[in-house]
C-alpha atoms as a PDB file:
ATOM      1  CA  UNK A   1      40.041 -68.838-115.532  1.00  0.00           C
ATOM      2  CA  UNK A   2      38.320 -65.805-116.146  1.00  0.00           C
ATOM      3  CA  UNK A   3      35.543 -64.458-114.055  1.00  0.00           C
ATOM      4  CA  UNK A   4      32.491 -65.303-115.938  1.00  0.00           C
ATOM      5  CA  UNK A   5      33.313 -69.040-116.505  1.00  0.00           C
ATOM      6  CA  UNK A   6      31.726 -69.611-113.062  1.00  0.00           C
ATOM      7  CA  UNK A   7      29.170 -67.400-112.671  1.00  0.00           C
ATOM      8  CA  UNK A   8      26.335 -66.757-115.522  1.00  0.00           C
ATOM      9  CA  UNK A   9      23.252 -66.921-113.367  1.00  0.00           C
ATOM     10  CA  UNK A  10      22.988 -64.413-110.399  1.00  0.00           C
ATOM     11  CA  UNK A  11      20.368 -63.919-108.181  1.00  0.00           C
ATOM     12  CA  UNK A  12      19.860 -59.981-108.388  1.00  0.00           C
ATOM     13  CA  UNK A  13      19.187 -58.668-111.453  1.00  0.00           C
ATOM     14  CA  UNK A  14      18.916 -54.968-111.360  1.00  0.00           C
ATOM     15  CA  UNK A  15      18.270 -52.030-114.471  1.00  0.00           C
ATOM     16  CA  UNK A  16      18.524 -48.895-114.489  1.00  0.00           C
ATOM     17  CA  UNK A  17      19.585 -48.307-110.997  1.00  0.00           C
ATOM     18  CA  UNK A  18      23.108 -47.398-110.843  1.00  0.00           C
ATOM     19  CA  UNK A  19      22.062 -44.164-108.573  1.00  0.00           C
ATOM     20  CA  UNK A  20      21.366 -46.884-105.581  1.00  0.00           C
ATOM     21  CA  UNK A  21      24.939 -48.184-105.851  1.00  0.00           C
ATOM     22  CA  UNK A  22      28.125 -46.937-104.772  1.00  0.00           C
ATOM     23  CA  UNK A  23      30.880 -48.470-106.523  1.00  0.00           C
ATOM     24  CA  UNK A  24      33.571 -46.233-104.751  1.00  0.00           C
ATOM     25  CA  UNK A  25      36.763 -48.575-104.629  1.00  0.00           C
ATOM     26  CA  UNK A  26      34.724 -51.431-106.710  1.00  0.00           C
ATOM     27  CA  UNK A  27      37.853 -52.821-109.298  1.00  0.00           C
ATOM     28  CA  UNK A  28      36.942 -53.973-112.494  1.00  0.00           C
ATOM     29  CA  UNK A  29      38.225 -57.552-112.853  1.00  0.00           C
ATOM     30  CA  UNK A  30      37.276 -58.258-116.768  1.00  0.00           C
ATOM     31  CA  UNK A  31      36.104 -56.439-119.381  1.00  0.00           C
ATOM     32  CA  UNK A  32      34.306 -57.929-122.955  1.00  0.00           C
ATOM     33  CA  UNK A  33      32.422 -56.255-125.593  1.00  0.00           C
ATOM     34  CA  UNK A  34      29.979 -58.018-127.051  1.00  0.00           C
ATOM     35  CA  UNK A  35      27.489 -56.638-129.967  1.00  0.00           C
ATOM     36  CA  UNK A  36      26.598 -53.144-128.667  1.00  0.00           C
ATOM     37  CA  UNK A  37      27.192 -54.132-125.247  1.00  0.00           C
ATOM     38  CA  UNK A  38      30.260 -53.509-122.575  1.00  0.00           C
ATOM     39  CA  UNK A  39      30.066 -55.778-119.986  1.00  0.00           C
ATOM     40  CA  UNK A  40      32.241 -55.616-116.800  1.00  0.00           C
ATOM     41  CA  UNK A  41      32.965 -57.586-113.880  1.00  0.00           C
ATOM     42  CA  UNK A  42      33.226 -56.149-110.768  1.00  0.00           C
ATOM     43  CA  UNK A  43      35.238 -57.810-107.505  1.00  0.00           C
ATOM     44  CA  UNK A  44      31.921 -56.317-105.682  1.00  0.00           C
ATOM     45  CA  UNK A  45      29.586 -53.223-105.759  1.00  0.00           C
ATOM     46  CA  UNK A  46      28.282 -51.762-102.786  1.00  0.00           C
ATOM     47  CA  UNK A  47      24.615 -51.858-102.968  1.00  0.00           C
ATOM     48  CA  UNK A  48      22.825 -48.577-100.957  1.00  0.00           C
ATOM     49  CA  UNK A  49      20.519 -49.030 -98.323  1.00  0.00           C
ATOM     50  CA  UNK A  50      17.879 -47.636-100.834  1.00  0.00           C
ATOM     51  CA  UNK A  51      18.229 -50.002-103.640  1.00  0.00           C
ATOM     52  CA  UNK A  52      14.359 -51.324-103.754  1.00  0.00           C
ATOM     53  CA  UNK A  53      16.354 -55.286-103.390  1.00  0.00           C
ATOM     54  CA  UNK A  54      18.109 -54.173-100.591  1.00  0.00           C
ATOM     55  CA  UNK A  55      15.674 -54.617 -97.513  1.00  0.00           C
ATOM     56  CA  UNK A  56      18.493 -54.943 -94.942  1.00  0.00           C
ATOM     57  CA  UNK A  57      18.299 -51.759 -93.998  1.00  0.00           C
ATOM     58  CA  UNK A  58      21.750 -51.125 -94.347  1.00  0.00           C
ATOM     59  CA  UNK A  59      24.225 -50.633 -97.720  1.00  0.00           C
ATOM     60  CA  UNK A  60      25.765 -53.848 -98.189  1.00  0.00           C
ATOM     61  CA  UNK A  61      28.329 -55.415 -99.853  1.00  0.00           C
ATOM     62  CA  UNK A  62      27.954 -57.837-102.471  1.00  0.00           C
ATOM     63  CA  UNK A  63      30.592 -60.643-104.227  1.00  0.00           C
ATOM     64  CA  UNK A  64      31.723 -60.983-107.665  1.00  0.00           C
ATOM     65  CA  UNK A  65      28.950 -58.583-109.589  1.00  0.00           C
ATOM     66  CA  UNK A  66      28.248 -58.273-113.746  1.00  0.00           C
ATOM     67  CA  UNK A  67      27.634 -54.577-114.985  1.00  0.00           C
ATOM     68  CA  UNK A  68      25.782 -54.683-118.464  1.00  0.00           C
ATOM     69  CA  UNK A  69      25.556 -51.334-120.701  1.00  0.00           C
ATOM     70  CA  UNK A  70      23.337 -51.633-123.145  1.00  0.00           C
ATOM     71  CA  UNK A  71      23.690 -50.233-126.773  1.00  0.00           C
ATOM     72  CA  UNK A  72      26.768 -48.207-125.225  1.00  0.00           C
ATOM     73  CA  UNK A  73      28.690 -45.266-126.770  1.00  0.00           C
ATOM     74  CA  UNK A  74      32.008 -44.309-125.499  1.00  0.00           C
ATOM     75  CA  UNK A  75      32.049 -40.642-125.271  1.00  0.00           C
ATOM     76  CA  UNK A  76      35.374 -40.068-123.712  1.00  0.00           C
ATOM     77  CA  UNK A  77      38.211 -42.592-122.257  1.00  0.00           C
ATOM     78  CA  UNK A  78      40.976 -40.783-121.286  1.00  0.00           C
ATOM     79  CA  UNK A  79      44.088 -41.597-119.168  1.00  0.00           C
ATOM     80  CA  UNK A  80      46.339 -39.271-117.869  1.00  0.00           C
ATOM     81  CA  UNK A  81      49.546 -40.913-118.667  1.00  0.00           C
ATOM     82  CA  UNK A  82      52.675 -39.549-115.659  1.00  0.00           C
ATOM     83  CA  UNK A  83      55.109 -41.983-117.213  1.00  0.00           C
ATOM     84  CA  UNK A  84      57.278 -39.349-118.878  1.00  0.00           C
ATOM     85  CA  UNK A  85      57.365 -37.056-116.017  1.00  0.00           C
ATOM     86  CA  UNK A  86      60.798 -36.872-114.244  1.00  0.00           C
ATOM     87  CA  UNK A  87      61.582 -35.235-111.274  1.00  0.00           C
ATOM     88  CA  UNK A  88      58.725 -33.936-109.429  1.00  0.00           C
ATOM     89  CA  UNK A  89      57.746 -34.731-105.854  1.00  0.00           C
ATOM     90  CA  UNK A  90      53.968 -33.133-106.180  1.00  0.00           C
ATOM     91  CA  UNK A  91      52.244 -33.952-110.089  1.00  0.00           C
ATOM     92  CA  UNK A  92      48.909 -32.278-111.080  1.00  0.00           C
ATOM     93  CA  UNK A  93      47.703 -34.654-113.164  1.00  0.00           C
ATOM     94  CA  UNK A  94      45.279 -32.370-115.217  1.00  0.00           C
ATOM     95  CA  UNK A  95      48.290 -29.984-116.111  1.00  0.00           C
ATOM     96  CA  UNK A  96      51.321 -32.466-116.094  1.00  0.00           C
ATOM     97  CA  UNK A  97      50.766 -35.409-117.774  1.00  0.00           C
ATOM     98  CA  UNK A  98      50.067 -36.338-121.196  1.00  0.00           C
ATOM     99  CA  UNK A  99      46.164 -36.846-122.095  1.00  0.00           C
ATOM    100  CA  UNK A 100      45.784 -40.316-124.094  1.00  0.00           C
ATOM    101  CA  UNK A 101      42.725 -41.606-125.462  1.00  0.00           C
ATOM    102  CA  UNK A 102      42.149 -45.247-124.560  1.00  0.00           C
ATOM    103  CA  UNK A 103      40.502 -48.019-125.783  1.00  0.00           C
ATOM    104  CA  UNK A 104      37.781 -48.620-123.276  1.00  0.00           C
ATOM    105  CA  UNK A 105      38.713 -52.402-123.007  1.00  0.00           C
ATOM    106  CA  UNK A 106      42.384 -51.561-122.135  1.00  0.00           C
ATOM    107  CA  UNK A 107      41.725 -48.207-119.365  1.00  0.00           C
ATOM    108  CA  UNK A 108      38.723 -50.353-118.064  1.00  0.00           C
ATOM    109  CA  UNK A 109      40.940 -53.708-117.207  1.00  0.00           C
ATOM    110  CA  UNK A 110      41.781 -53.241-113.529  1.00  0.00           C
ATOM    111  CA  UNK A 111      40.519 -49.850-112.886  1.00  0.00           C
ATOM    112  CA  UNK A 112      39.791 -48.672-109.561  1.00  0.00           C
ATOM    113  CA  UNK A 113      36.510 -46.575-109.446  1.00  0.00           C
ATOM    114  CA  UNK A 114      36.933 -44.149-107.134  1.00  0.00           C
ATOM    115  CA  UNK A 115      33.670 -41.565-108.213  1.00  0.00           C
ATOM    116  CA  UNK A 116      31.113 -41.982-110.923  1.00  0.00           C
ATOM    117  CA  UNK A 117      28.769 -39.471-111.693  1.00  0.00           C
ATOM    118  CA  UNK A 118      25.181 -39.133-113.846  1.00  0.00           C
ATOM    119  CA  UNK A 119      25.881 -36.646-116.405  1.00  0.00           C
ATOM    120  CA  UNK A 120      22.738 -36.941-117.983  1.00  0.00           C
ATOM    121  CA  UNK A 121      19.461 -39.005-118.210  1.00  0.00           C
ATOM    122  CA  UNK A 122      17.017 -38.654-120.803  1.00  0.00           C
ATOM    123  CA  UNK A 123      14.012 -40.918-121.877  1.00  0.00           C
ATOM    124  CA  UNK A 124      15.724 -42.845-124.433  1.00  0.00           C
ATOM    125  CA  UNK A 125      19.965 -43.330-122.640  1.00  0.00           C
ATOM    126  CA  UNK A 126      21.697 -42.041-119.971  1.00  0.00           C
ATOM    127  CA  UNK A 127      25.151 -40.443-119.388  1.00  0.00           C
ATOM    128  CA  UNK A 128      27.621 -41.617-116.622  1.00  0.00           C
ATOM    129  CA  UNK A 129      31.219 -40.423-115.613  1.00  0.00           C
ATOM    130  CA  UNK A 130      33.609 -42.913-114.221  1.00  0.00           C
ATOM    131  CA  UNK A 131      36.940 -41.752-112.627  1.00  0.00           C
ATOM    132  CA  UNK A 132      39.779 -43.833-111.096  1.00  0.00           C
ATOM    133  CA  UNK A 133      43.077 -45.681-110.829  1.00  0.00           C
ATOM    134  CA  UNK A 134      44.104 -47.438-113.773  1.00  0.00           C
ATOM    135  CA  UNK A 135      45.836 -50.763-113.750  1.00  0.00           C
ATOM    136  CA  UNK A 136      49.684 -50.843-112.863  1.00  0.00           C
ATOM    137  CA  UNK A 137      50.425 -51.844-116.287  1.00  0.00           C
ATOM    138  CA  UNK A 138      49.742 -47.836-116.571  1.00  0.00           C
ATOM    139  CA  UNK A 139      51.160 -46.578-113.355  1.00  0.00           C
ATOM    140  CA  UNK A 140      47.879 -46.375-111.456  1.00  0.00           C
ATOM    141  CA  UNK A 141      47.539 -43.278-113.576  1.00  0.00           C
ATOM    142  CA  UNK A 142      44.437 -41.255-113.183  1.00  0.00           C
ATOM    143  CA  UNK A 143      42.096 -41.699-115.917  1.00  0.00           C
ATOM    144  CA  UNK A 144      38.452 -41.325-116.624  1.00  0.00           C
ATOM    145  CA  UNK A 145      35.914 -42.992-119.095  1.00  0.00           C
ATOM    146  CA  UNK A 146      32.130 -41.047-119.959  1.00  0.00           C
ATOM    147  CA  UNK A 147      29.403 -44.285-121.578  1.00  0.00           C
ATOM    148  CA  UNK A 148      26.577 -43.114-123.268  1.00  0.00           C
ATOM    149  CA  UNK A 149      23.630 -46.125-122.676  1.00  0.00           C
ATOM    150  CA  UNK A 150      20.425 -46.933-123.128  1.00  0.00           C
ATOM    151  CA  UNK A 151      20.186 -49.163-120.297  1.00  0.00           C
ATOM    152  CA  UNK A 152      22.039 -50.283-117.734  1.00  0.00           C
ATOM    153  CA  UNK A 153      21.767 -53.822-115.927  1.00  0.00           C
ATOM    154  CA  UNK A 154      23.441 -54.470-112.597  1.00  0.00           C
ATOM    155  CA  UNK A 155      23.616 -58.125-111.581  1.00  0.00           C
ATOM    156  CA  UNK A 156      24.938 -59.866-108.183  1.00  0.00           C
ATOM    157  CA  UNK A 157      23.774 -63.178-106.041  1.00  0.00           C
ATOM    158  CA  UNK A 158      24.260 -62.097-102.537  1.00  0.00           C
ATOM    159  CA  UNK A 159      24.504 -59.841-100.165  1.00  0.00           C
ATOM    160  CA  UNK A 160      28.139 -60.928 -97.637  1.00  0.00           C
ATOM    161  CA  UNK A 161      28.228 -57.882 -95.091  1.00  0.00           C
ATOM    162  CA  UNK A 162      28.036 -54.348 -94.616  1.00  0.00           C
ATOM    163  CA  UNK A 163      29.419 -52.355 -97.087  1.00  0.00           C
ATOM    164  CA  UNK A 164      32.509 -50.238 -95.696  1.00  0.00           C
ATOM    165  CA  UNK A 165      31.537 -47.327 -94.932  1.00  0.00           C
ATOM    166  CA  UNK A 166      28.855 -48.400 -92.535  1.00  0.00           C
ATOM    167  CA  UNK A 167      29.111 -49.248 -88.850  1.00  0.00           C
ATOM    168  CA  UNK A 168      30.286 -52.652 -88.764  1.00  0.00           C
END
């Protein structure tokens, strides 16, 4: 069963406000593409204290969670690909392994999101970096994928505990 055959209304509905969440360790469970649209599911996001739906006072932690990009443009989706090397205790990834352009559906699928980053925002889209693990199926290789948006909707129904990196 995939992840959105049980879940297509959710209680938060949130655009444009990817600064007030940290997905730092958030893996992406599914991935679909549909008109000018990537959509991917998230096992959870972590939603910052100063998200303006998050009156807890604290960043919390959130369940299954749907990640819209709207009119989206893949800039860059890279994955630095170790398979090949042979032999070395210590690999820099940068200057080691082979840079392979990826299909956004396949490096996506499983990733790991260890640091994302606003590259740019203008009036009209905005620019975000996402860096991480990628699947096994590649190794858990490094890899990294820039979207181009115009919008960006952030959707999850609860709120289950603290996010990790506050005092539990």
């Amino acid at each position: 069963m995939k992840v959105n055959d049980f879940m297509s209304e959710f209680s938060f509905k949130s655009e444009n406000t990817l600064n007030f969440v940290s997905l730092h360790d958030c893996v992406i469970e599914e991935v679909s593409i549909e008109d000018k649209n990537l959509i991917v599911w998230l096992e959870h996001i972590d939603v910052l204290s100063v998200h303006p739906f998050n009156h807890t006072g604290f960043s919390m932690y959130t369940g299954k969670s749907k990640v819209r990009f709207i009119d989206y443009e893949i800039i860059e989706s890279i994955l630095y690909d170790t398979s090949q090397i042979k032999g070395m205790k210590h690999i820099i990834v940068e200057e080691a392994a082979q840079k392979r352009v990826m299909l956004e559906s396949e490096l996506l699928l499983d990733f790991e999101i260890l640091k994302n980053e606003e590259l740019q925002a203008a009036e009209d889209y905005f620019v975000h970096r996402f860096d991480g693990s990628a699947s096994l199926k590649y190794n858990a290789d490094f890899g990294y994928c820039i979207i181009k948006y115009k919008k960006i909707i952030i959707e999850w129904n609860e709120f289950i505990d603290k996010a990790w990196f506050e005092d539990r």
